[in-house]
C-alpha atoms as a PDB file:
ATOM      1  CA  UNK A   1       0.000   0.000   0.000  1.00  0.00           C
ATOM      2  CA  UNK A   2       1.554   3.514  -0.756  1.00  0.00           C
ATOM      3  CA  UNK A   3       2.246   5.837   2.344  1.00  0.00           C
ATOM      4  CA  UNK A   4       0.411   9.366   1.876  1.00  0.00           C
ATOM      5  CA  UNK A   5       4.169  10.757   1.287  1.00  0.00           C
ATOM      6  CA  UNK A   6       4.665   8.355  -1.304  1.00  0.00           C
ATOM      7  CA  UNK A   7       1.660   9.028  -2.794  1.00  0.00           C
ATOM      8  CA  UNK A   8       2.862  12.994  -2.712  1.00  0.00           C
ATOM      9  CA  UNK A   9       6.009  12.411  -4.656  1.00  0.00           C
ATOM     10  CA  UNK A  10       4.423  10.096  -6.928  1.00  0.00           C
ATOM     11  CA  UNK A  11       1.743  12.904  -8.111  1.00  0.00           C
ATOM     12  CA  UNK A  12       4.663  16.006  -7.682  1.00  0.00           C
ATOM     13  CA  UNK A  13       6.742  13.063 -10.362  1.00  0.00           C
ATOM     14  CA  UNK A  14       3.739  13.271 -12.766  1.00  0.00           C
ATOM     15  CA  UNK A  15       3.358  17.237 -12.593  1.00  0.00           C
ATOM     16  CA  UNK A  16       6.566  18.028 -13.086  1.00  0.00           C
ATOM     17  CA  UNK A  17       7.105  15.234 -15.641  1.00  0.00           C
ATOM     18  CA  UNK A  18       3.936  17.332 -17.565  1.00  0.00           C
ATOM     19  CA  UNK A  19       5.983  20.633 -17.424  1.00  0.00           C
ATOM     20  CA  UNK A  20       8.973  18.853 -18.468  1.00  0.00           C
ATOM     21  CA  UNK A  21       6.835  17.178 -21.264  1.00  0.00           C
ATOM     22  CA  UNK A  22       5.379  20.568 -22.461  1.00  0.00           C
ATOM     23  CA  UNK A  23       8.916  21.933 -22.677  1.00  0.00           C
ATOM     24  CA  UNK A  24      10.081  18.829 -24.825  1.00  0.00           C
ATOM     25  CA  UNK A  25       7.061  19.798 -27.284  1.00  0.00           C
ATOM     26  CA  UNK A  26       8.209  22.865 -27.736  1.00  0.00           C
ATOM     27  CA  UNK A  27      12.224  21.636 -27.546  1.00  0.00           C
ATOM     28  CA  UNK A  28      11.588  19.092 -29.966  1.00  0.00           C
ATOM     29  CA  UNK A  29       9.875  21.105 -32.724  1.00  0.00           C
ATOM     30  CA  UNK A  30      11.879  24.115 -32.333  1.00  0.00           C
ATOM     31  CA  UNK A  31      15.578  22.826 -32.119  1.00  0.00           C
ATOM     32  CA  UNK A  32      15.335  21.009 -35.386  1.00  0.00           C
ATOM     33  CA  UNK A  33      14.259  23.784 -37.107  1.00  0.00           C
ATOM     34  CA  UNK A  34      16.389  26.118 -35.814  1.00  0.00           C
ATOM     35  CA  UNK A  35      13.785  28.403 -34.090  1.00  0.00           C
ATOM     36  CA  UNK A  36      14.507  29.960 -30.189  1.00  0.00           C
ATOM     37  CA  UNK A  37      13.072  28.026 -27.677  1.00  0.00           C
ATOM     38  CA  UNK A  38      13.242  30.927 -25.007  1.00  0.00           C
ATOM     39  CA  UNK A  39      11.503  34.002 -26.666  1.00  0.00           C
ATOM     40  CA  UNK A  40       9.274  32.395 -29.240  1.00  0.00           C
ATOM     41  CA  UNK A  41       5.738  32.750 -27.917  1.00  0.00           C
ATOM     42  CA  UNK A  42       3.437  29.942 -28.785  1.00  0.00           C
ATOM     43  CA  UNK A  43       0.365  30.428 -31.093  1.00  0.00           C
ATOM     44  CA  UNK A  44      -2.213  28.462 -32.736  1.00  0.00           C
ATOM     45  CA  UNK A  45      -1.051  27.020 -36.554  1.00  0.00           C
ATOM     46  CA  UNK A  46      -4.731  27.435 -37.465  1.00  0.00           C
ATOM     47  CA  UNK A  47      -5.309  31.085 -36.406  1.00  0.00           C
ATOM     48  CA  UNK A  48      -2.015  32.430 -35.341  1.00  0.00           C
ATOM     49  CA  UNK A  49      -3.290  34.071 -32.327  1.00  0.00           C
ATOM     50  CA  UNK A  50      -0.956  34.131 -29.495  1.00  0.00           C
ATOM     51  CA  UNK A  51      -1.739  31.064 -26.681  1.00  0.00           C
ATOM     52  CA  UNK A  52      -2.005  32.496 -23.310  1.00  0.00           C
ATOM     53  CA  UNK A  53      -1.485  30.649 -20.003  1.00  0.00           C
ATOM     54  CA  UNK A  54      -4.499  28.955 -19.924  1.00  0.00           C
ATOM     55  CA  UNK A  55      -4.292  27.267 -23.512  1.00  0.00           C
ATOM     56  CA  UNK A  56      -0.879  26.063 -22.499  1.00  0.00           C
ATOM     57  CA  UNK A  57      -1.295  23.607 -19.353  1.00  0.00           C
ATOM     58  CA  UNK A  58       0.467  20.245 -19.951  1.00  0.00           C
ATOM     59  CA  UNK A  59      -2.258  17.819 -21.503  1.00  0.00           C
ATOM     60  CA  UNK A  60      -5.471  19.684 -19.542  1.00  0.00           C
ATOM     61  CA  UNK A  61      -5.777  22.200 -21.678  1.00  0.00           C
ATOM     62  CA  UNK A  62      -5.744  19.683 -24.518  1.00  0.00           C
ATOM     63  CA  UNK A  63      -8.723  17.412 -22.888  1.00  0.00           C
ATOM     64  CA  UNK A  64     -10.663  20.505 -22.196  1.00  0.00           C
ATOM     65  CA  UNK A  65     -10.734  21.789 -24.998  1.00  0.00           C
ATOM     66  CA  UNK A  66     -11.114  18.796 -26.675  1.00  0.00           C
ATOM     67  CA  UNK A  67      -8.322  18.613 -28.622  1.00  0.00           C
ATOM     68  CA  UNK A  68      -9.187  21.712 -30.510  1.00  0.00           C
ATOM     69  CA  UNK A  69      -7.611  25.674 -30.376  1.00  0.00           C
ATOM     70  CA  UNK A  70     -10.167  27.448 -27.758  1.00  0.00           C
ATOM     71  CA  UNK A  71     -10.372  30.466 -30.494  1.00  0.00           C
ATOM     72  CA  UNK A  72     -10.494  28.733 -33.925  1.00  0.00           C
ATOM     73  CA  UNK A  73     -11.841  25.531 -33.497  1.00  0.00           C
ATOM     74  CA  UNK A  74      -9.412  24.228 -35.240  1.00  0.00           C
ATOM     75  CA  UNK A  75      -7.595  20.670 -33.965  1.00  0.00           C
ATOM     76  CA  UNK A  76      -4.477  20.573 -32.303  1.00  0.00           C
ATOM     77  CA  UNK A  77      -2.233  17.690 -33.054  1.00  0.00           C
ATOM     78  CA  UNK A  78      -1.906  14.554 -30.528  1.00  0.00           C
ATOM     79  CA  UNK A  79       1.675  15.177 -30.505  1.00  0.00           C
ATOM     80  CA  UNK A  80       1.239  17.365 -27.384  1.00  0.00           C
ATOM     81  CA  UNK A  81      -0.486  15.211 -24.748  1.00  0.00           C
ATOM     82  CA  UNK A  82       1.221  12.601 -26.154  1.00  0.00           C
ATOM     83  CA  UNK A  83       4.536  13.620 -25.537  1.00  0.00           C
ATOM     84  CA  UNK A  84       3.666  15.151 -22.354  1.00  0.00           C
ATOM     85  CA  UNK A  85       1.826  11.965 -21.015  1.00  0.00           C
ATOM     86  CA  UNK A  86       4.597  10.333 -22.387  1.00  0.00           C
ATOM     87  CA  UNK A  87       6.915  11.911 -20.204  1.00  0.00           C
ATOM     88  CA  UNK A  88       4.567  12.357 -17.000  1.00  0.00           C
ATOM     89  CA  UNK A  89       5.173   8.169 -16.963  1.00  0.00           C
ATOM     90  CA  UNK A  90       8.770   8.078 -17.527  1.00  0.00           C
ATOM     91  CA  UNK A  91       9.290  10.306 -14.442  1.00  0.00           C
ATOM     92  CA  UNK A  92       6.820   8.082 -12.483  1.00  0.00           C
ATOM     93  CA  UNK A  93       8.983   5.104 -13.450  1.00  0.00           C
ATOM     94  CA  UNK A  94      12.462   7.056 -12.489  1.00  0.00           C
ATOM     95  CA  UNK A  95      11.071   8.042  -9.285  1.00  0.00           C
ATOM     96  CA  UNK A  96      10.097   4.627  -8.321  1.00  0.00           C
ATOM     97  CA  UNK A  97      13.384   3.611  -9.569  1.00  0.00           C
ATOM     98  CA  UNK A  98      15.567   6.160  -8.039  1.00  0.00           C
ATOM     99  CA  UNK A  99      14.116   6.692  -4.433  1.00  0.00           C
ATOM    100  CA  UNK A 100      14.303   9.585  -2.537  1.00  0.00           C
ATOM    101  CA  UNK A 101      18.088  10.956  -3.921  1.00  0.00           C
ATOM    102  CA  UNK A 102      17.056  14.301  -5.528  1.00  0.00           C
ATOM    103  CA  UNK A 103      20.090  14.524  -7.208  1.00  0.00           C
ATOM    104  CA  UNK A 104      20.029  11.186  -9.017  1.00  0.00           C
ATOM    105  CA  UNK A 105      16.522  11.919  -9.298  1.00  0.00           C
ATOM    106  CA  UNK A 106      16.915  15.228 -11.243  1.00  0.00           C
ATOM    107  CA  UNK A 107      19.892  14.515 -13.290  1.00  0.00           C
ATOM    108  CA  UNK A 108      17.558  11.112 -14.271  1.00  0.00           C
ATOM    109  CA  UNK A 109      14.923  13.634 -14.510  1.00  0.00           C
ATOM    110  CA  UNK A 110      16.959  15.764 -17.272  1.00  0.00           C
ATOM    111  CA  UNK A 111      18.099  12.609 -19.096  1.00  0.00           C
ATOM    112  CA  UNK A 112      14.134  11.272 -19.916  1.00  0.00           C
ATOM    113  CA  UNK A 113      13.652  15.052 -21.011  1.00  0.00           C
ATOM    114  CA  UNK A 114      16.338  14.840 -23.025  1.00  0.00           C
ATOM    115  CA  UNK A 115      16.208  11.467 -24.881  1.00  0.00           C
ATOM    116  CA  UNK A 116      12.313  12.409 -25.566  1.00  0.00           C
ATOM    117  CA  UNK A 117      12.837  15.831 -27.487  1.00  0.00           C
ATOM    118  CA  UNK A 118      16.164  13.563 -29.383  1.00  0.00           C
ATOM    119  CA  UNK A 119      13.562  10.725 -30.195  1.00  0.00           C
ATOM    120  CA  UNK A 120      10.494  13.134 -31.270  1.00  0.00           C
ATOM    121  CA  UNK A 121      13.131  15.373 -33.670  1.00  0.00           C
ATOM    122  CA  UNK A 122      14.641  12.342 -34.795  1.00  0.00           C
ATOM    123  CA  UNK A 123      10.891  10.877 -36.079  1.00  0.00           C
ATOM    124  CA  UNK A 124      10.110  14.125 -37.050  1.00  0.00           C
ATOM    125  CA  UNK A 125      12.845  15.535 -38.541  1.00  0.00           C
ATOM    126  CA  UNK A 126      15.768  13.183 -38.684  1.00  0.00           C
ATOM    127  CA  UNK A 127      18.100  15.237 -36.456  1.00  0.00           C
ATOM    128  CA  UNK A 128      19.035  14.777 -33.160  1.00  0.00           C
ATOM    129  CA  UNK A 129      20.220  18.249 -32.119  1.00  0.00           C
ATOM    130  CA  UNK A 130      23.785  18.671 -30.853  1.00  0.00           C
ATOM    131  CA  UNK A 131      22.057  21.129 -28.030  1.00  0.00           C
ATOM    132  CA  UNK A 132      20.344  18.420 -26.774  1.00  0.00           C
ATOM    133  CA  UNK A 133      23.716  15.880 -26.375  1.00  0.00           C
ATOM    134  CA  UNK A 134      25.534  19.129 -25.074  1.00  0.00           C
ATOM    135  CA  UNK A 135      23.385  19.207 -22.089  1.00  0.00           C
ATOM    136  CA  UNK A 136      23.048  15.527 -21.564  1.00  0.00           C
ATOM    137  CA  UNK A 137      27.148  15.005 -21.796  1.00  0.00           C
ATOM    138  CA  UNK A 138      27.637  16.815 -18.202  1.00  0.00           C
ATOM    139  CA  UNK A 139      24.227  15.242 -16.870  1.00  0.00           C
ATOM    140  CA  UNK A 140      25.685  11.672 -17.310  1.00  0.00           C
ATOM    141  CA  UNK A 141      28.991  12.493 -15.577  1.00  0.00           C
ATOM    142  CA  UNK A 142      27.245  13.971 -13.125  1.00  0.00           C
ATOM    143  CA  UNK A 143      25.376  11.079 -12.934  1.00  0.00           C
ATOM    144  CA  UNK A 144      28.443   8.699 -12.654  1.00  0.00           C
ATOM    145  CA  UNK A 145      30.192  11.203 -10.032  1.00  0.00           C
ATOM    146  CA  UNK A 146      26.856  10.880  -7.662  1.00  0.00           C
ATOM    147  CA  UNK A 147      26.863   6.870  -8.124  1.00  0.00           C
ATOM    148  CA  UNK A 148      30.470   7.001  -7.406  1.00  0.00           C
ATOM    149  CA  UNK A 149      31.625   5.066 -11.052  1.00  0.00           C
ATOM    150  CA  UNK A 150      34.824   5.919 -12.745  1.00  0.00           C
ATOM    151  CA  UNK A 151      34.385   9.378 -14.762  1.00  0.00           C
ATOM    152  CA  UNK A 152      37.549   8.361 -16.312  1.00  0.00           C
ATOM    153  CA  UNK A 153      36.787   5.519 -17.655  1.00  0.00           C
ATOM    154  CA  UNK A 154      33.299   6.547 -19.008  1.00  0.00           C
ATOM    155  CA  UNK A 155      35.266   9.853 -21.028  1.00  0.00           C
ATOM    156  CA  UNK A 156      37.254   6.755 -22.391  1.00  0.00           C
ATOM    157  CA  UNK A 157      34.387   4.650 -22.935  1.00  0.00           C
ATOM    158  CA  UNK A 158      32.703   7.806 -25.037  1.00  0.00           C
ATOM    159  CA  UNK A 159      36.121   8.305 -26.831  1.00  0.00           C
ATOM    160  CA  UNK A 160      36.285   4.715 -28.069  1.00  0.00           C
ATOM    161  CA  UNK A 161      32.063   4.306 -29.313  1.00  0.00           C
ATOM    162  CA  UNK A 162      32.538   7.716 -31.034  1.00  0.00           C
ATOM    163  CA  UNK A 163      35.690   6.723 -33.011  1.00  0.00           C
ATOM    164  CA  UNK A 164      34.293   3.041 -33.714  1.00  0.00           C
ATOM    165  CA  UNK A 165      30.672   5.209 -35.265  1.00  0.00           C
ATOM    166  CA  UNK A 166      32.644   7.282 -36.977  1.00  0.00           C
ATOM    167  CA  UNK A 167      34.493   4.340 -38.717  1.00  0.00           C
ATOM    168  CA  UNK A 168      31.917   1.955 -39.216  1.00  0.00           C
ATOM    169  CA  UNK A 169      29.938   5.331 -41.320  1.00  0.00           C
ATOM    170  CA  UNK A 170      32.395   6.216 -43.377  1.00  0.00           C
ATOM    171  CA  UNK A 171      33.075   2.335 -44.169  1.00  0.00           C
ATOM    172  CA  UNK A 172      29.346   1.930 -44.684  1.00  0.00           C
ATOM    173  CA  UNK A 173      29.658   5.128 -46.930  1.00  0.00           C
ATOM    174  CA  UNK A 174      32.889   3.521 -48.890  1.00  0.00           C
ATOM    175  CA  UNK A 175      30.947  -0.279 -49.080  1.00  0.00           C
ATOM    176  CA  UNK A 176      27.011   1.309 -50.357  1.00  0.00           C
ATOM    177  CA  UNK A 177      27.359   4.431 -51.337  1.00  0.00           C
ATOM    178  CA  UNK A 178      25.259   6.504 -48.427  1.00  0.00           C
ATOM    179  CA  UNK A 179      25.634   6.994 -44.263  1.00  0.00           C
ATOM    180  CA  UNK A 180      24.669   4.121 -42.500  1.00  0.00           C
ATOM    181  CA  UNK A 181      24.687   6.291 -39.378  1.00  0.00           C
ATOM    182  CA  UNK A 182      24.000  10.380 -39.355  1.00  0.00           C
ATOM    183  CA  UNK A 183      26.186  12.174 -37.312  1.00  0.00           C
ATOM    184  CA  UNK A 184      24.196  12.338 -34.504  1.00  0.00           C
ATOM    185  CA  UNK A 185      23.842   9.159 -33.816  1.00  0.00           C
ATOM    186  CA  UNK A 186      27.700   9.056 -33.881  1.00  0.00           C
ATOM    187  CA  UNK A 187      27.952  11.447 -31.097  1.00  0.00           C
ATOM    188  CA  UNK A 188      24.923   9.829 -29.244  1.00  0.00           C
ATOM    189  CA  UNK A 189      27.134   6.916 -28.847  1.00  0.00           C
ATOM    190  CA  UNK A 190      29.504   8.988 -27.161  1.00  0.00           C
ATOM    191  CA  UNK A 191      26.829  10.249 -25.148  1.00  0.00           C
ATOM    192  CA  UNK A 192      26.040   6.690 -24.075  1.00  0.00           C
ATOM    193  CA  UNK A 193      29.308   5.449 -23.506  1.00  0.00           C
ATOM    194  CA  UNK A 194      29.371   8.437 -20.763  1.00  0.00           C
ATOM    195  CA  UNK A 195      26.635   6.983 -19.378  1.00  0.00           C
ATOM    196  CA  UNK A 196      27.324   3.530 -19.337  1.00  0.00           C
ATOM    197  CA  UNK A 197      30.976   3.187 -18.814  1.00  0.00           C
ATOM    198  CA  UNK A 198      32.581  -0.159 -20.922  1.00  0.00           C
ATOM    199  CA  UNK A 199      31.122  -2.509 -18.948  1.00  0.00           C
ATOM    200  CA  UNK A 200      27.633  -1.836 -20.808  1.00  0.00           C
ATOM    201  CA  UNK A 201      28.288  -0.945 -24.158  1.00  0.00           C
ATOM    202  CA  UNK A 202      28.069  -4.060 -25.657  1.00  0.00           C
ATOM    203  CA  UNK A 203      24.811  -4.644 -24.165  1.00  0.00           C
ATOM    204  CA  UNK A 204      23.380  -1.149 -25.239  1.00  0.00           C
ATOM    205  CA  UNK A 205      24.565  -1.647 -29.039  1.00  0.00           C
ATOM    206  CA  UNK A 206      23.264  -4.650 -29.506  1.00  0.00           C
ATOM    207  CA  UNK A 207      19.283  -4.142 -28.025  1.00  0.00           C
ATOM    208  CA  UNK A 208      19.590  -0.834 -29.848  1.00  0.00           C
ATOM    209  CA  UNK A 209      20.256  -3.052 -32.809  1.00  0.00           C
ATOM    210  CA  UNK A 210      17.430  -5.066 -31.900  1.00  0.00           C
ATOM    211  CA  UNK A 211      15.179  -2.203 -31.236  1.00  0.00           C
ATOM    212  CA  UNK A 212      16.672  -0.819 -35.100  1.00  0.00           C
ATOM    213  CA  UNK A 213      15.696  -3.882 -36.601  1.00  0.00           C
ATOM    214  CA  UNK A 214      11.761  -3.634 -35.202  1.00  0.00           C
ATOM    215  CA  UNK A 215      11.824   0.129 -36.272  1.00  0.00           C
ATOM    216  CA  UNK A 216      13.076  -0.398 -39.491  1.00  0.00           C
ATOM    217  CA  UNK A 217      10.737  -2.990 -40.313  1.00  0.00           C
ATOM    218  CA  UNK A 218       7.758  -0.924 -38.614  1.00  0.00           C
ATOM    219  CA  UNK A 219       8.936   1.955 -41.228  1.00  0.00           C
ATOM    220  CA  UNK A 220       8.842  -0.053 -44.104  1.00  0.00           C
ATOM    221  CA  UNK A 221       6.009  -1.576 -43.801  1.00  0.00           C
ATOM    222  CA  UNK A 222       4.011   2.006 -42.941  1.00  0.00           C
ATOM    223  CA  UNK A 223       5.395   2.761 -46.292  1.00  0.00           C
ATOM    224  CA  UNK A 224       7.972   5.240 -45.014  1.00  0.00           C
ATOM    225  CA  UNK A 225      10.676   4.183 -47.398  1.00  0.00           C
ATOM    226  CA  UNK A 226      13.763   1.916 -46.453  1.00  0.00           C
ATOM    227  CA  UNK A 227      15.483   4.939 -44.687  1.00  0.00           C
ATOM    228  CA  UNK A 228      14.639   5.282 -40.832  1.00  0.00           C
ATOM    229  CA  UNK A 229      15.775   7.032 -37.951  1.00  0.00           C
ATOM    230  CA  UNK A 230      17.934   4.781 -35.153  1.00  0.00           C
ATOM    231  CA  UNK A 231      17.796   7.943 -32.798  1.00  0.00           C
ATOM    232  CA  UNK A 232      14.432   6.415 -30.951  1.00  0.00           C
ATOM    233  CA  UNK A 233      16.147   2.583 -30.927  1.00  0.00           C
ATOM    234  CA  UNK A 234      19.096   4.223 -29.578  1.00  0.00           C
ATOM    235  CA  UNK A 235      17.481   6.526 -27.097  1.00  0.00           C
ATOM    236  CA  UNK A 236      15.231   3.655 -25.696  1.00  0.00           C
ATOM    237  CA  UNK A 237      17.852   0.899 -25.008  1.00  0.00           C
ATOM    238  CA  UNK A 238      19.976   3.599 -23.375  1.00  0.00           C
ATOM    239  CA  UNK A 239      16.914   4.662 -21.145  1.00  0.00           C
ATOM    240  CA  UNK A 240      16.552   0.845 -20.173  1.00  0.00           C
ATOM    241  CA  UNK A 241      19.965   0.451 -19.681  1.00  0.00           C
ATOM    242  CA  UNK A 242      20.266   3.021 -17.170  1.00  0.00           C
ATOM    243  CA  UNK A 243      16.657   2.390 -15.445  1.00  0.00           C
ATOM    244  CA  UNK A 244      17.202  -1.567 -15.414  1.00  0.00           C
ATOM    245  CA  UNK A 245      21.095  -2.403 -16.122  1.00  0.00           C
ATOM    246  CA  UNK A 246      20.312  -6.090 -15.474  1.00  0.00           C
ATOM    247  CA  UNK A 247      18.419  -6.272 -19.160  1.00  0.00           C
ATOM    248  CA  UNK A 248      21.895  -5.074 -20.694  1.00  0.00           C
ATOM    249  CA  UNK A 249      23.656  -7.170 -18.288  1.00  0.00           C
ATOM    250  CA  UNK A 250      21.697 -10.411 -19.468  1.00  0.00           C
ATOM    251  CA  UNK A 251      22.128  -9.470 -23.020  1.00  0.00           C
ATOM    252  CA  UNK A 252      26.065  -9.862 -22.189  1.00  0.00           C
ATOM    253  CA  UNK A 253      25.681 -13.284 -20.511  1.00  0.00           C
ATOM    254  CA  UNK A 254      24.552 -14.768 -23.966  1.00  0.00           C
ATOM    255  CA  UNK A 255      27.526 -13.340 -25.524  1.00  0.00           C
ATOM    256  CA  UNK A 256      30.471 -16.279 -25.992  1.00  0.00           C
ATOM    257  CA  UNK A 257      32.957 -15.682 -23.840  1.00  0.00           C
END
């Protein structure tokens, strides 16, 4: 049964994982496209009038207006309460997984924010914005530093994936003609290998393989073409790899040694 404090943190997890979802709506739209995320006001794409504070609460405003602009009638796309829901549960799910350390919990916090906006502009747009991986590069060694692991080994670890992307692109490049990986997903892997340290690399490559594999095929088959984004494979099995290391851990133990 959950305590009344529990069931506190649990709801403050879900607000502020709606705030943080609103701002990855926004993040996610915006970076790609090059637009400012601090001084652009929001408006309706239907009417172009300017949203005020009551158009703009994470996923409420959506349901009670039924999924329509207040002004023009016209709809508003799913994306938002989506990606806000969307991010509501992941901080729900790092909360139960992280305790009560607020400073695990916050840099954990940051990293679902961040791996949402790279996963949305990476289905989206097919970039995953170097603003994004600039904030999340200090967040994981952070991270590390609080769980006492080796930072120095992890700045290694990163060193090593990014070098190994880089080569297997340009050999992909050399053998087919075209990038088998875009350049951010080259210095995602560095991101990763930040997070993970050595010990979980191999794990995280190969589910995001896996994960590649089911997204590719979902792609094709929606009649997107045989080109897909590997951001959102490679921004979900580093999500499970730091929530629930054992899954990466198991993937190892059917490696031959």
């Amino acid at each position: 049964m959950i305590s009344p404090d529990g069931l506190l943190a649990g709801l403050l997890a879900v607000l502020l994982g709606l705030v943080f979802g609103s701002f990855a709506t926004a993040a996610s739209y915006r970076l790609p496209r090059l637009l400012p995320l601090a001084s652009a006001r929001s408006i309706c794409p239907g009417c172009g009038r300017i949203l005020g504070g009551w158009d703009l609460i994470p996923l409420l405003s959506w349901l009670r207006n039924g999924g329509r602009c207040r002004h023009c009638g016209q709809p508003v796309s799913w994306r938002y309460p989506a990606i806000e829901a969307t991010t509501a549960a992941l901080f729900v799910v790092i909360w139960w997984r992280a305790g009560v350390d607020l400073g695990q919990l916050a840099l954990l916090w940051l990293t679902a924010t961040g791996l949402v906006v790279i996963t949305v502009a990476d289905f989206e747009a097919g970039i995953i914005p170097d603003a994004v991986l600039l904030v999340l590069a200090p967040v994981a060694l952070g991270l590390r530093w609080l769980t006492g692991q080796d930072v120095v080994e992890a700045l290694a670890t990163a060193v090593v994936a990014m070098a190994l992307a880089f080569a297997l692109r340009n050999g992909f490049r050399r053998l087919r003609g075209y990038d088998g990986l875009g350049m951010g997903d080259v210095k995602f892997l560095g991101v990763a290998g930040l997070y993970l340290g050595a010990l979980h690399m191999a794990g995280f490559i190969i589910l995001a393989g896996l994960l590649g594999v089911v997204l590719g095929l979902g792609w094709r088959l929606s009649g997107r073409g045989a080109t897909f984004p590997f951001g959102p494979a490679l921004t979900l099995s580093l999500l499970l790899g730091i929530l629930f290391p054992q899954c990466l851990d198991a993937i190892i133990g059917l490696l031959p040694s």
